[in-house]
C-alpha atoms as a PDB file:
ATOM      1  CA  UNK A   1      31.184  18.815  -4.404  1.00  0.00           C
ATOM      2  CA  UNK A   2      30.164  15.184  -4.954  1.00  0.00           C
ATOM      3  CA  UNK A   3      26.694  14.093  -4.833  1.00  0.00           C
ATOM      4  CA  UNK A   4      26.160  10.959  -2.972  1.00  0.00           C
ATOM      5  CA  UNK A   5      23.115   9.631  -1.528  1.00  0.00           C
ATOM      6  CA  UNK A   6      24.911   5.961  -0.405  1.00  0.00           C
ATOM      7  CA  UNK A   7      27.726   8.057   1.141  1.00  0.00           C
ATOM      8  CA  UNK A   8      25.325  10.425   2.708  1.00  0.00           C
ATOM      9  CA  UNK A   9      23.329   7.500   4.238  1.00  0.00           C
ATOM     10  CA  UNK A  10      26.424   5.306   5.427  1.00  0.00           C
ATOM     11  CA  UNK A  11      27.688   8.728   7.474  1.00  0.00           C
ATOM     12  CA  UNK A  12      23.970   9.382   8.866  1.00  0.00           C
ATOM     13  CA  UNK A  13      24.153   5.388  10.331  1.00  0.00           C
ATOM     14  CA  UNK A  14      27.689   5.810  11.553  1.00  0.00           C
ATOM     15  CA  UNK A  15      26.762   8.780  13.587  1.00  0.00           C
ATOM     16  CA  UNK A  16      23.196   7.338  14.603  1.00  0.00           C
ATOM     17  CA  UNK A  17      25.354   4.176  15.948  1.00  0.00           C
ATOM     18  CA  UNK A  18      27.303   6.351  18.097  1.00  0.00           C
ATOM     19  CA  UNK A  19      30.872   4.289  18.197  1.00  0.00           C
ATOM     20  CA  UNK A  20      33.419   6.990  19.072  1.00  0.00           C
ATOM     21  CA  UNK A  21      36.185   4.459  16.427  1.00  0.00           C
ATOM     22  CA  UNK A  22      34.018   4.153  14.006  1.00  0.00           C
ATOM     23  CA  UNK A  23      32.870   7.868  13.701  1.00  0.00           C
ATOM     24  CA  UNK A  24      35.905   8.898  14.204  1.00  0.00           C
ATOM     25  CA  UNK A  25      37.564   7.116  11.186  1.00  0.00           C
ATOM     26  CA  UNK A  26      35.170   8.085   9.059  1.00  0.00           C
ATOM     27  CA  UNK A  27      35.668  11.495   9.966  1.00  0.00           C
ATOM     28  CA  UNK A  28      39.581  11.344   9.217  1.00  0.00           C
ATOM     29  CA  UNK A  29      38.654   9.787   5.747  1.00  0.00           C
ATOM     30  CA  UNK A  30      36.074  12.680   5.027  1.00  0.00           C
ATOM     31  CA  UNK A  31      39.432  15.048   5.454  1.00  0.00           C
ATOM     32  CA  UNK A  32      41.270  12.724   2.583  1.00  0.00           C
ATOM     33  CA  UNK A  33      38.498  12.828   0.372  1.00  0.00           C
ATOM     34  CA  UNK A  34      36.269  15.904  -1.575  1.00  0.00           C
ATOM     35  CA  UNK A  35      33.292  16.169   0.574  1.00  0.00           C
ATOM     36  CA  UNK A  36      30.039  15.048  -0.331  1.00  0.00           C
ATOM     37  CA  UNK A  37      26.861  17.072  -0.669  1.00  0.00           C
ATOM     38  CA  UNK A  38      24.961  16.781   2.668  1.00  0.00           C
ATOM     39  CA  UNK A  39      27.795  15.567   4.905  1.00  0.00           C
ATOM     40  CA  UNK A  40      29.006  19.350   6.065  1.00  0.00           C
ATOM     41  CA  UNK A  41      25.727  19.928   6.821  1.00  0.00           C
ATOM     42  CA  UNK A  42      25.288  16.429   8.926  1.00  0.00           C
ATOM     43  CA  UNK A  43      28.801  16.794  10.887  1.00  0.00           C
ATOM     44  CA  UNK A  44      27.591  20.401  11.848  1.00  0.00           C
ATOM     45  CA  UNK A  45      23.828  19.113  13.160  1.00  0.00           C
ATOM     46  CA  UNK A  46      25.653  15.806  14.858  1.00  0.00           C
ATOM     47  CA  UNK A  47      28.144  18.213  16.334  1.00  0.00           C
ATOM     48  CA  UNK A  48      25.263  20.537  17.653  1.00  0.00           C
ATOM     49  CA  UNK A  49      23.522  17.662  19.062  1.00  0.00           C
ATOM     50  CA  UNK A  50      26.432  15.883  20.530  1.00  0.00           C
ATOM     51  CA  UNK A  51      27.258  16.274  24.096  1.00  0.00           C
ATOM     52  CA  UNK A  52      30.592  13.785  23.093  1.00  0.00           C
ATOM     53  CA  UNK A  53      33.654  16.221  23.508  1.00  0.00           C
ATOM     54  CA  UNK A  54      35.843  14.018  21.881  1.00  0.00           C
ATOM     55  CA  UNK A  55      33.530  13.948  18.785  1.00  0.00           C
ATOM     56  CA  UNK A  56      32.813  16.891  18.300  1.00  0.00           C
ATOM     57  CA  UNK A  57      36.875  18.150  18.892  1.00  0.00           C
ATOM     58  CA  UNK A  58      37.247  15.542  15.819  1.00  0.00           C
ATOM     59  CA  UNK A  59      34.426  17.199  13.493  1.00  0.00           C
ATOM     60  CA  UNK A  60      36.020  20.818  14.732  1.00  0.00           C
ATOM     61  CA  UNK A  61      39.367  19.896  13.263  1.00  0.00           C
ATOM     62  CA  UNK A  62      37.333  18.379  10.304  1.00  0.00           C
ATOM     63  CA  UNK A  63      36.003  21.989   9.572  1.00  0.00           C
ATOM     64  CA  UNK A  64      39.508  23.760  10.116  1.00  0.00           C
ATOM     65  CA  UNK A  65      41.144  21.804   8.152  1.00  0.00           C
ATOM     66  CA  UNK A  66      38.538  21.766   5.239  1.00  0.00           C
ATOM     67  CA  UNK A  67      40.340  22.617   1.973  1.00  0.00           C
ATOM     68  CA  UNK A  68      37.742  21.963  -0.448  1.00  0.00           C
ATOM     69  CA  UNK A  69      35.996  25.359  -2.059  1.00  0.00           C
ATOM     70  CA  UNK A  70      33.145  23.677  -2.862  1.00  0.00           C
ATOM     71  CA  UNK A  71      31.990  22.832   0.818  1.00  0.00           C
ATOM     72  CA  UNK A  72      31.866  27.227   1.354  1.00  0.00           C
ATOM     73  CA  UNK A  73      28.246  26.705   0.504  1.00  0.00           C
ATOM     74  CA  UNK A  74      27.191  24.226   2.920  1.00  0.00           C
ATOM     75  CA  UNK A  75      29.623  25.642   5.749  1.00  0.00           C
ATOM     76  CA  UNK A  76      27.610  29.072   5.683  1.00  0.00           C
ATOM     77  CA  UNK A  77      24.159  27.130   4.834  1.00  0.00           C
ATOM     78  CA  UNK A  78      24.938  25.100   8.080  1.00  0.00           C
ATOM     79  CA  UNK A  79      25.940  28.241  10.143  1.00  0.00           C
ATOM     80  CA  UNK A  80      22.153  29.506  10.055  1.00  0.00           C
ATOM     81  CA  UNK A  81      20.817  25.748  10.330  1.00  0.00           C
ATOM     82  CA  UNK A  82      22.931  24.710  14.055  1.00  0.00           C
ATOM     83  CA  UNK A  83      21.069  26.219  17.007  1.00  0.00           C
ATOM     84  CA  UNK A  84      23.324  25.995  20.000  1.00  0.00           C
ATOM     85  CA  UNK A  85      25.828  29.140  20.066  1.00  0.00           C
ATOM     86  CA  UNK A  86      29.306  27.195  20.460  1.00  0.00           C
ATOM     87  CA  UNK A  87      28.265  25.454  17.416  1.00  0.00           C
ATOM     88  CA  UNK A  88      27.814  28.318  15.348  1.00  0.00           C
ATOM     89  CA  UNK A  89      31.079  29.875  16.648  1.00  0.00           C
ATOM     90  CA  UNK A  90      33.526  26.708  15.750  1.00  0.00           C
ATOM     91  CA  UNK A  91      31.207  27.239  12.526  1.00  0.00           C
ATOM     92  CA  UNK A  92      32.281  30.632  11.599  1.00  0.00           C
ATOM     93  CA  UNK A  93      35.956  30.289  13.497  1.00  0.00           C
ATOM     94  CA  UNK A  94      36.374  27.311  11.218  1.00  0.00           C
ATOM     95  CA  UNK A  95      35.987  29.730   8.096  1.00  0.00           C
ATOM     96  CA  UNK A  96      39.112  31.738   8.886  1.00  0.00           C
ATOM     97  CA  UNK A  97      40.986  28.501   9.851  1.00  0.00           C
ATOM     98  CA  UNK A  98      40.708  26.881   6.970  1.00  0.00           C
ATOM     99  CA  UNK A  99      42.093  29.916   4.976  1.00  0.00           C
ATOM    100  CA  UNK A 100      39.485  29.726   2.707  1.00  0.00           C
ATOM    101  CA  UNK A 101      38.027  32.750   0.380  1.00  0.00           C
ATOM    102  CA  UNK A 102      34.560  33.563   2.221  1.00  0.00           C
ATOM    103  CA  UNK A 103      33.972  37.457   0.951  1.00  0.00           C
ATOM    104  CA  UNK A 104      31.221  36.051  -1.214  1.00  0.00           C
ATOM    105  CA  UNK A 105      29.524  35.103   1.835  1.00  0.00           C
ATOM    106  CA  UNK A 106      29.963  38.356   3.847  1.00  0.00           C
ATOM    107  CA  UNK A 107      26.372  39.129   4.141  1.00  0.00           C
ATOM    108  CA  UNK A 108      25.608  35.812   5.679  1.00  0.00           C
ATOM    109  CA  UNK A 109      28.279  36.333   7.885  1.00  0.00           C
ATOM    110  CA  UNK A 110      27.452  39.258   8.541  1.00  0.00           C
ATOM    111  CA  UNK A 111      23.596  38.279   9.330  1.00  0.00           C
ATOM    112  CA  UNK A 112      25.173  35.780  11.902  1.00  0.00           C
ATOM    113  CA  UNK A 113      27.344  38.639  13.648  1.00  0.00           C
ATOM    114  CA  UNK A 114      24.702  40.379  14.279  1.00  0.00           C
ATOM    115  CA  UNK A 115      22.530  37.657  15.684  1.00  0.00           C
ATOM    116  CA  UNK A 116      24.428  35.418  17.110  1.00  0.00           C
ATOM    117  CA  UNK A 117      26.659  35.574  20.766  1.00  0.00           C
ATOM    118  CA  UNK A 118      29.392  37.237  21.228  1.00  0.00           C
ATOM    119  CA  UNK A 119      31.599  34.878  20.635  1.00  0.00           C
ATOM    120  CA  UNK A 120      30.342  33.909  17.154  1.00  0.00           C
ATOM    121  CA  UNK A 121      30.146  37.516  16.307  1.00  0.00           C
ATOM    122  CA  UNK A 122      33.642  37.488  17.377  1.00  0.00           C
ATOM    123  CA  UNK A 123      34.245  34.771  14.887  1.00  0.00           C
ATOM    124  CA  UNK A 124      32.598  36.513  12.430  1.00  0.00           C
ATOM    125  CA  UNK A 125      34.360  39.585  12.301  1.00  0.00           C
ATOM    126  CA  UNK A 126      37.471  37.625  12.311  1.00  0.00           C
ATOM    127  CA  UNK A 127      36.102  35.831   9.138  1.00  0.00           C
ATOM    128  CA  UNK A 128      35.161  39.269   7.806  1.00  0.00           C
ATOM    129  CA  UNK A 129      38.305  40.962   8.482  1.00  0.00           C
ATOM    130  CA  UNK A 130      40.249  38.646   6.865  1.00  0.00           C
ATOM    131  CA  UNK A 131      38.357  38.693   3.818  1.00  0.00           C
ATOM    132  CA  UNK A 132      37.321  42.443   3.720  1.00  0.00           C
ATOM    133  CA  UNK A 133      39.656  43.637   0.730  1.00  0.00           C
ATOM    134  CA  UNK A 134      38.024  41.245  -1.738  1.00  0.00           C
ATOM    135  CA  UNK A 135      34.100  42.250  -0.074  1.00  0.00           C
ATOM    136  CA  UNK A 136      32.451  43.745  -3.285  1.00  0.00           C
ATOM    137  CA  UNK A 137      31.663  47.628  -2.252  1.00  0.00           C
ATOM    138  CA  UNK A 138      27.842  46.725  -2.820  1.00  0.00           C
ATOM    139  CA  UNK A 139      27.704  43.853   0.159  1.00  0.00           C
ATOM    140  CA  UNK A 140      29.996  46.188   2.518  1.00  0.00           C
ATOM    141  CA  UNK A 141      27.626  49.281   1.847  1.00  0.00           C
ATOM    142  CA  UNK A 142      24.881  47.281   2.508  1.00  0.00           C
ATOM    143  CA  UNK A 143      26.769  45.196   5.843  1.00  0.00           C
ATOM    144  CA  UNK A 144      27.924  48.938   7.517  1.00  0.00           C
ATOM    145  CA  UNK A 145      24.161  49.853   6.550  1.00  0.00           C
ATOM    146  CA  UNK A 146      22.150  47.079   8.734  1.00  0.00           C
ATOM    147  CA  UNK A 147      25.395  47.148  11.345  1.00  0.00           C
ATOM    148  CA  UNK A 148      24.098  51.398  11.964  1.00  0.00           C
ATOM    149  CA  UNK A 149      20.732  50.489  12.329  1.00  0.00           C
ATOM    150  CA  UNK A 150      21.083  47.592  14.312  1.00  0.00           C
ATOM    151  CA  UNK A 151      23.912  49.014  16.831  1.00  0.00           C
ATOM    152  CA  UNK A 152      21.436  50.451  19.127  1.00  0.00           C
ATOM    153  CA  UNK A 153      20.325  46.878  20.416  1.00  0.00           C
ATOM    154  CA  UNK A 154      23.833  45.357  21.061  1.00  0.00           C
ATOM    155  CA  UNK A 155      25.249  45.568  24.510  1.00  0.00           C
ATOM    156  CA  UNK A 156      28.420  47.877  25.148  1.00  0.00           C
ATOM    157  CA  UNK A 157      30.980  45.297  23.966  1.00  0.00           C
ATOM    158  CA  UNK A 158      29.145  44.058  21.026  1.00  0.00           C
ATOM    159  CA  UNK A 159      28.486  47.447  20.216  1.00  0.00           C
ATOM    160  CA  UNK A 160      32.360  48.094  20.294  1.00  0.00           C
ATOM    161  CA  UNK A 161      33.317  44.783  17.993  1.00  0.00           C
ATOM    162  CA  UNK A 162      31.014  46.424  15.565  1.00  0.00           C
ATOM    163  CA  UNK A 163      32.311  49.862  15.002  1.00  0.00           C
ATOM    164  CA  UNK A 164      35.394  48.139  14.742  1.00  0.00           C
ATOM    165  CA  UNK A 165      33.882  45.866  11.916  1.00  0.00           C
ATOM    166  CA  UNK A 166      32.888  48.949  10.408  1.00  0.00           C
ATOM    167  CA  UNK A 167      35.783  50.470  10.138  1.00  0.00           C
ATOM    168  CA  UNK A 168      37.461  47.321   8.658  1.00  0.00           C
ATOM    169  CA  UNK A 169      34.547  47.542   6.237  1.00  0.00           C
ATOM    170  CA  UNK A 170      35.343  51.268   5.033  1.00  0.00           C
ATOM    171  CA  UNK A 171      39.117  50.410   4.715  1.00  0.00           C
END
C-alpha cells in the first residue's frame, strides 16, 4: 500500500463536499488503482456516517471488489474503528467477497463475532469458514477457547452460529 498524504487529503474534501458524481468517480478510480494508506479506513468512517444509500452501495462494491492484499490491514483495522452494526457487517461480508486470504486475521475476526450483531457475526463466521484450513492451530485454540467462555452470554441463535464456528474451527 501507497502512502499518500495529497491523495489522502483530495478523498477527505471530495467526501466532505458531498457531490454524489464526484464521490462517486473517485470511488470507481480507487478500484483501478492500489489503494492508498488511510483511504480504506476513510471510505469505511464516510460509509458509517453516511445516510446516502447510493454512496455507500458504491463504497460496498468498492470493498467487495478490493483485490489488493495490502489493504487486509486497514479492512480489519477499520472493522473495530466503524460503530454502526450494518457497517461492520458489509465490513466483514466484504472480506469473503473479495476472495481474499484473511486467516491471519482470524482473531480479530473472531473478536468482532463475538461482539458484534448477529448479522456481522454472521459475516464473520462466513469469513472464518472460508479461511479456517489455513488458521494456524495456535489462533483456532485460542478462538474455540474465548468462543467456550463467552457462549454463555449469547442469545439462543448466536449461541448456535457459534458451536457451529467451533466445529469449523476443530475441522
Amino acid at each position: 500500500m501507497i502512502k499518500s498524504e495529497k491523495k489522502l487529503a483530495e478523498l477527505r474534501r471530495i467526501l466532505s463536499n458531498g457531490k454524489y458524481n464526484e464521490i462517486n468517480d473517485r470511488i470507481s478510480m480507487l478500484r483501478a488503482e492500489e489503494p492508498f494508506e488511510g483511504a480504506i479506513m476513510l471510505l469505511a468512517r464516510f460509509y458509517d456516517e453516511s445516510d446516502r444509500e447510493e454512496i455507500k452501495t458504491a463504497i460496498a462494491a468498492f470493498f467487495n471488489d478490493m483485490k489488493e492484499r495490502s489493504g487486509r490491514t486497514e479492512v480489519i483495522d477499520s472493522l473495530d474503528a466503524v460503530k454502526k452494526p450494518e457497517t461492520k457487517a458489509m465490513l466483514a461480508s466484504s472480506c469473503w467477497q473479495s476472495g481474499l486470504d484473511y486467516s491471519e486475521y482470524a482473531v480479530p475476526l473472531s473478536e468482532a463475532f463475538m461482539s458484534g450483531d448477529y448479522m456481522t457475526s454472521l459475516e464473520c463466521f462466513t469469513v472464518l469458514e472460508n479461511c479456517s484450513e489455513t488458521i494456524s492451530a495456535d489462533d483456532k485454540t485460542g478462538i474455540i477457547a474465548r468462543l467456550d467462555r463467552a457462549m454463555t452470554q449469547y442469545d439462543i441463535p448466536l449461541q448456535k452460529l457459534a458451536v457451529e464456528l467451533i466445529s469449523v474451527l476443530k475441522q
